[in-house]
Protein backbone atom coordinates (compact mmCIF):
# COMPACT_ATOMS: atom_id res chain seq x y z
CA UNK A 1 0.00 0.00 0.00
CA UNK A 2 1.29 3.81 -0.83
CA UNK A 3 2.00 6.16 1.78
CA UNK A 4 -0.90 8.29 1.22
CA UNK A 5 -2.93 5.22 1.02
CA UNK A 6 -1.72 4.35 4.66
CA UNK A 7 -2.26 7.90 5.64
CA UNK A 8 -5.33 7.98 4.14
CA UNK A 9 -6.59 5.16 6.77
CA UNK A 10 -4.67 5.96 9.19
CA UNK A 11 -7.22 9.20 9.58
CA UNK A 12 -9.83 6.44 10.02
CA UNK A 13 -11.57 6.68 6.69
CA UNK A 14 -10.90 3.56 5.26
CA UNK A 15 -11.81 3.21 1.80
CA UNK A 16 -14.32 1.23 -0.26
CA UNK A 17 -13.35 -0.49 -3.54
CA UNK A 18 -14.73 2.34 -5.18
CA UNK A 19 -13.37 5.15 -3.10
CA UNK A 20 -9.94 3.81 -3.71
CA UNK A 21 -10.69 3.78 -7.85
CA UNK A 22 -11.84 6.85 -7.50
CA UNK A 23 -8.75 8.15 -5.41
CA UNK A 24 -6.43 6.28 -7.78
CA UNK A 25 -8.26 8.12 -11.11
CA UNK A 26 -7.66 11.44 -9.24
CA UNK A 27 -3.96 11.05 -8.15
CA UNK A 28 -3.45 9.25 -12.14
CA UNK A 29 -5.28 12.23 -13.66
CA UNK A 30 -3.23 15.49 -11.43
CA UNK A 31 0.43 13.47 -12.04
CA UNK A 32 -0.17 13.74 -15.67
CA UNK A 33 -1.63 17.41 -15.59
CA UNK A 34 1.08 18.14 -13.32
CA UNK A 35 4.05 16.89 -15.41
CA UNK A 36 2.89 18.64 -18.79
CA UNK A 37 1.81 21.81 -17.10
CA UNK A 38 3.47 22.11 -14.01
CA UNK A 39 1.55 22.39 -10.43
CA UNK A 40 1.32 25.85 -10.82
CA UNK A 41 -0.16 25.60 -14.23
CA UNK A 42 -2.84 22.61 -12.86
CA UNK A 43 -5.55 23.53 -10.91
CA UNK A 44 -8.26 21.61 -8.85
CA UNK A 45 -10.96 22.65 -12.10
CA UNK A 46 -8.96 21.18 -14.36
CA UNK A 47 -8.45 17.96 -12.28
CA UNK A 48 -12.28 17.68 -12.09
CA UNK A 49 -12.81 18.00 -15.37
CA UNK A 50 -10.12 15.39 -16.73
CA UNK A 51 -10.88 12.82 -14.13
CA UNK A 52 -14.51 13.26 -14.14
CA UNK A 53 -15.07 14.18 -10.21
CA UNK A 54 -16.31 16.83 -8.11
CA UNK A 55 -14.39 19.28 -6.05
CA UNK A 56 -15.88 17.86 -2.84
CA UNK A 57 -14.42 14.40 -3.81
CA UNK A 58 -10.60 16.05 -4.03
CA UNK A 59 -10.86 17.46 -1.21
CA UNK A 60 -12.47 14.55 0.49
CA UNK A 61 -9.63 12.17 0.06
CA UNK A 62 -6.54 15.11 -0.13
CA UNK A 63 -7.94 17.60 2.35
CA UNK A 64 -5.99 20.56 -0.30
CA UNK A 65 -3.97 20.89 -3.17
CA UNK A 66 -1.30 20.61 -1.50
CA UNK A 67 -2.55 16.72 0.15
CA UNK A 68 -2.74 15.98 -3.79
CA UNK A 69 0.47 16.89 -4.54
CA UNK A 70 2.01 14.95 -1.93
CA UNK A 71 0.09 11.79 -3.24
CA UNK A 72 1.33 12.83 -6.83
CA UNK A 73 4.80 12.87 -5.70
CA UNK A 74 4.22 9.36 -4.03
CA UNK A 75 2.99 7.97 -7.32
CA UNK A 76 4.99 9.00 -9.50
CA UNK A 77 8.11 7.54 -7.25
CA UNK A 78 6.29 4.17 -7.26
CA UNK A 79 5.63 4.39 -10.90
CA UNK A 80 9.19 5.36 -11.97
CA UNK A 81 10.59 3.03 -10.25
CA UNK A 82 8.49 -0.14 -10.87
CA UNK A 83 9.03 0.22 -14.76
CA UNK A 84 12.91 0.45 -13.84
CA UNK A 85 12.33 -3.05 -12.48
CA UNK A 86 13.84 -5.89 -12.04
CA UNK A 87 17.09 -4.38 -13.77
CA UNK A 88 17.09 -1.52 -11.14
CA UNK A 89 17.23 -4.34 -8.53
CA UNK A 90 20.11 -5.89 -10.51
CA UNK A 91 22.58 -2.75 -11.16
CA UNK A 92 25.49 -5.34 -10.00
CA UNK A 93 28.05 -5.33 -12.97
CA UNK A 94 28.98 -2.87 -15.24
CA UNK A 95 26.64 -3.95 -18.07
CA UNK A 96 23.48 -3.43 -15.98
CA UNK A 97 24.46 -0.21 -15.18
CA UNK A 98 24.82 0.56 -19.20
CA UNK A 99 22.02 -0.92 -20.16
CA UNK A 100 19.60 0.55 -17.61
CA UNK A 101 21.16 3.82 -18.07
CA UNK A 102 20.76 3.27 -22.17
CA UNK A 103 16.54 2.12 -21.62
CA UNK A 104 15.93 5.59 -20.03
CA UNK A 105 18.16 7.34 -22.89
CA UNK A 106 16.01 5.34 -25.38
CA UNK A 107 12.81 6.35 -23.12
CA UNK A 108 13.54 10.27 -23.51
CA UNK A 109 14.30 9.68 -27.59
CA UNK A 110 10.54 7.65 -28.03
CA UNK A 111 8.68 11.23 -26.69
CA UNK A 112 11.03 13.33 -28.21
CA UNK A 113 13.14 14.13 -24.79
CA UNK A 114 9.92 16.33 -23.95
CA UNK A 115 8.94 16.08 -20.13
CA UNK A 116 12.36 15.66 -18.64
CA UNK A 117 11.99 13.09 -15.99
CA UNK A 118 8.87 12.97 -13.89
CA UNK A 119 10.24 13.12 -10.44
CA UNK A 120 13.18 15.76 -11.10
CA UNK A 121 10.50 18.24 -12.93
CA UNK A 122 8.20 18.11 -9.92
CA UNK A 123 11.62 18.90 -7.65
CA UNK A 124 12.70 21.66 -10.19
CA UNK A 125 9.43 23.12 -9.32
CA UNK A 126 8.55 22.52 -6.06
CA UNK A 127 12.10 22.35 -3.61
CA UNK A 128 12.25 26.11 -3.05
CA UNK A 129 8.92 26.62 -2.63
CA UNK A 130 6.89 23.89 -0.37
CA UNK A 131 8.77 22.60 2.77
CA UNK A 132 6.61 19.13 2.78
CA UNK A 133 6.80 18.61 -0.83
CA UNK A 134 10.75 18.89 -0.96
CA UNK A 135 10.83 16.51 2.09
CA UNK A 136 8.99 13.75 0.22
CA UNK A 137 11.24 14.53 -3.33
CA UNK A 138 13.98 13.94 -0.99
CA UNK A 139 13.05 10.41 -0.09
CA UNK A 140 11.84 9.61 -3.65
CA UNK A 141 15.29 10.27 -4.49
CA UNK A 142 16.74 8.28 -1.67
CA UNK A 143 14.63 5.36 -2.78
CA UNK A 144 15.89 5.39 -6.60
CA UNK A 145 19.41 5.96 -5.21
CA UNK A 146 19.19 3.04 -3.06
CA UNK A 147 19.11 0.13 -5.35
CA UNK A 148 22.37 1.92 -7.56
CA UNK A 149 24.19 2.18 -3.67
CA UNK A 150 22.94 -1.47 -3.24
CA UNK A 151 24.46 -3.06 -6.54
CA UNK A 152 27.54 -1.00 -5.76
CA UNK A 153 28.23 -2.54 -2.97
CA UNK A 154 27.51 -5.87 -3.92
CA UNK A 155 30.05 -5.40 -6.15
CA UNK A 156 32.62 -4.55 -4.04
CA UNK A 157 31.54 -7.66 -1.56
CA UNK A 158 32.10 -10.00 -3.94
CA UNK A 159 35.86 -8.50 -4.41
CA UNK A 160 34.83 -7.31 -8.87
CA UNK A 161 35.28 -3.16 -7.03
CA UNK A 162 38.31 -1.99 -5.65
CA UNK A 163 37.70 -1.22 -1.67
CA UNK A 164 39.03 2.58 -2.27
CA UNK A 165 35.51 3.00 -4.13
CA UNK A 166 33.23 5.07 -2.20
CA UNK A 167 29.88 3.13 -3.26
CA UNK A 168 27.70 5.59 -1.66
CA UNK A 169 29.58 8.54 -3.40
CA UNK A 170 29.54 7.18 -6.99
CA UNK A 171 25.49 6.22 -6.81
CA UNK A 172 25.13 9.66 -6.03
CA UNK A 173 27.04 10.86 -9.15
CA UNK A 174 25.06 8.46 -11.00
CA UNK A 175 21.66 9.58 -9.81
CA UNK A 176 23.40 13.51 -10.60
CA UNK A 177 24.16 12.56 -13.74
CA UNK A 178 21.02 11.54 -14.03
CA UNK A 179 18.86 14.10 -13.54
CA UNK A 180 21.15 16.67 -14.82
CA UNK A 181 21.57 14.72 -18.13
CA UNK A 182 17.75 14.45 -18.35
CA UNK A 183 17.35 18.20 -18.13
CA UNK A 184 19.96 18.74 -20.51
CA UNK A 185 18.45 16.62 -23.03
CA UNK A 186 14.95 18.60 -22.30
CA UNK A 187 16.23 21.73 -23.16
CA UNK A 188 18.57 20.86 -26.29
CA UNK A 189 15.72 18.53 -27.55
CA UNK A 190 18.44 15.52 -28.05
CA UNK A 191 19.44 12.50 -25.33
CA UNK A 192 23.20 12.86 -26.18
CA UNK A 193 24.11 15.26 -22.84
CA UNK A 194 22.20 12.95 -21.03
CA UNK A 195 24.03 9.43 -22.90
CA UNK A 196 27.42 11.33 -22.42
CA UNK A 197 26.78 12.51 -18.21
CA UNK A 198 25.78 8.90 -17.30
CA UNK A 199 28.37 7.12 -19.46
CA UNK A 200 31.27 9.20 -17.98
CA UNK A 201 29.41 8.48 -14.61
CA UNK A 202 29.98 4.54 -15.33
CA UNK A 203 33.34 4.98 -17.05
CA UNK A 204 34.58 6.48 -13.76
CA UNK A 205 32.89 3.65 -11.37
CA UNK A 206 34.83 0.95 -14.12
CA UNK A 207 38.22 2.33 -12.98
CA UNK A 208 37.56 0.87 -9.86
CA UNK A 209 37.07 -2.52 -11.16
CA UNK A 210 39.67 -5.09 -9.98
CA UNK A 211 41.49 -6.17 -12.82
């Protein structure tokens, strides 16, 4: 179950097989509002009127805007990350790393490299500007950081990375190359910033391989 979900009952109002369609349609309906026009640029009218709902049924199950953003932020994490899977599980060798890094490349060439990435466009937007919103981009981060940290350092147990690697360091740079790749590639229209960040990224954690 979602964090908002759990929130959601945690407030006591559990919710009926339609009440958690309905919630689901809403949340589906802002997230893709909200990444082609911002959450500025969205607004709870045009919600209703692309998910087919009342007012009174947003605020029912998000209290504000602001409740529905949070749950957008929480969906789109948990939507990111399960099509990255089960190669994000699996980032263990060099190769995995390339060829997870080279789906999203190919991802961002099939719609043009319009959008940018889901979650960092949300953070561009939001980090300076809501204090609970930036909390929760921080943990979506720390969740699709994880698994890169994780592979790392499986490498390094099984004796294939040098022990002067700093696992935690280099998933960071990955995930940085990452997002600032993406956002390169948004603006010049063309994945190759983004192909040459993340490849220099994974050329860099190879020198530590044990030869």
């Amino acid at each position: 179950m979602s964090a908002p979900a759990k929130a959601e009952e945690s407030k006591g109002q559990r919710l009926t097989k339609g009440g958690r369609k309905t919630r689901e349609r809403i949340i589906e309906t802002a997230a893709e509002l909200m990444f082609h026009h911002g959450v500025r640029g969205t607004s709870i009218p045009d919600i209703q009127a692309a998910a087919g709902v009342s007012a009174s049924q947003i605020y029912h199950y998000f209290g504000d805007k602001q409740g529905l953003v949070l749950a957008v932020i929480d969906h789109q994490t948990d939507t990111q990350l399960a099509r990255q899977r089960p190669l994000l599980d699996s980032l263990d060798s060099i190769e995995a790393l390339r060829e997870w890094c080279d789906r999203a490349g190919n991802r961002q060439d099939a719609r043009g490299c319009e959008g940018g990435c889901e979650i960092g466009s949300l953070a561009s937007e939001l980090a300076d500007s809501d204090q609970s919103a930036r909390t929760s981009l921080a943990s979506a981060f720390d969740r699709w950081e994880g698994p890169i940290r994780s592979g790392l350092a499986r490498m390094q147990a099984r004796g294939e990375l040098s022990e002067r690697a700093d696992t935690a360091a280099l998933a960071t740079a990955l995930l940085a190359a990452i997002q600032g790749g993406m956002l390169l590639s948004q603006v010049r229209r063309s994945s190759t910033a983004y192909r040459q960040a993340v490849s220099a990224v994974i050329d860099h954690i190879e020198s530590y391989l044990v030869r």
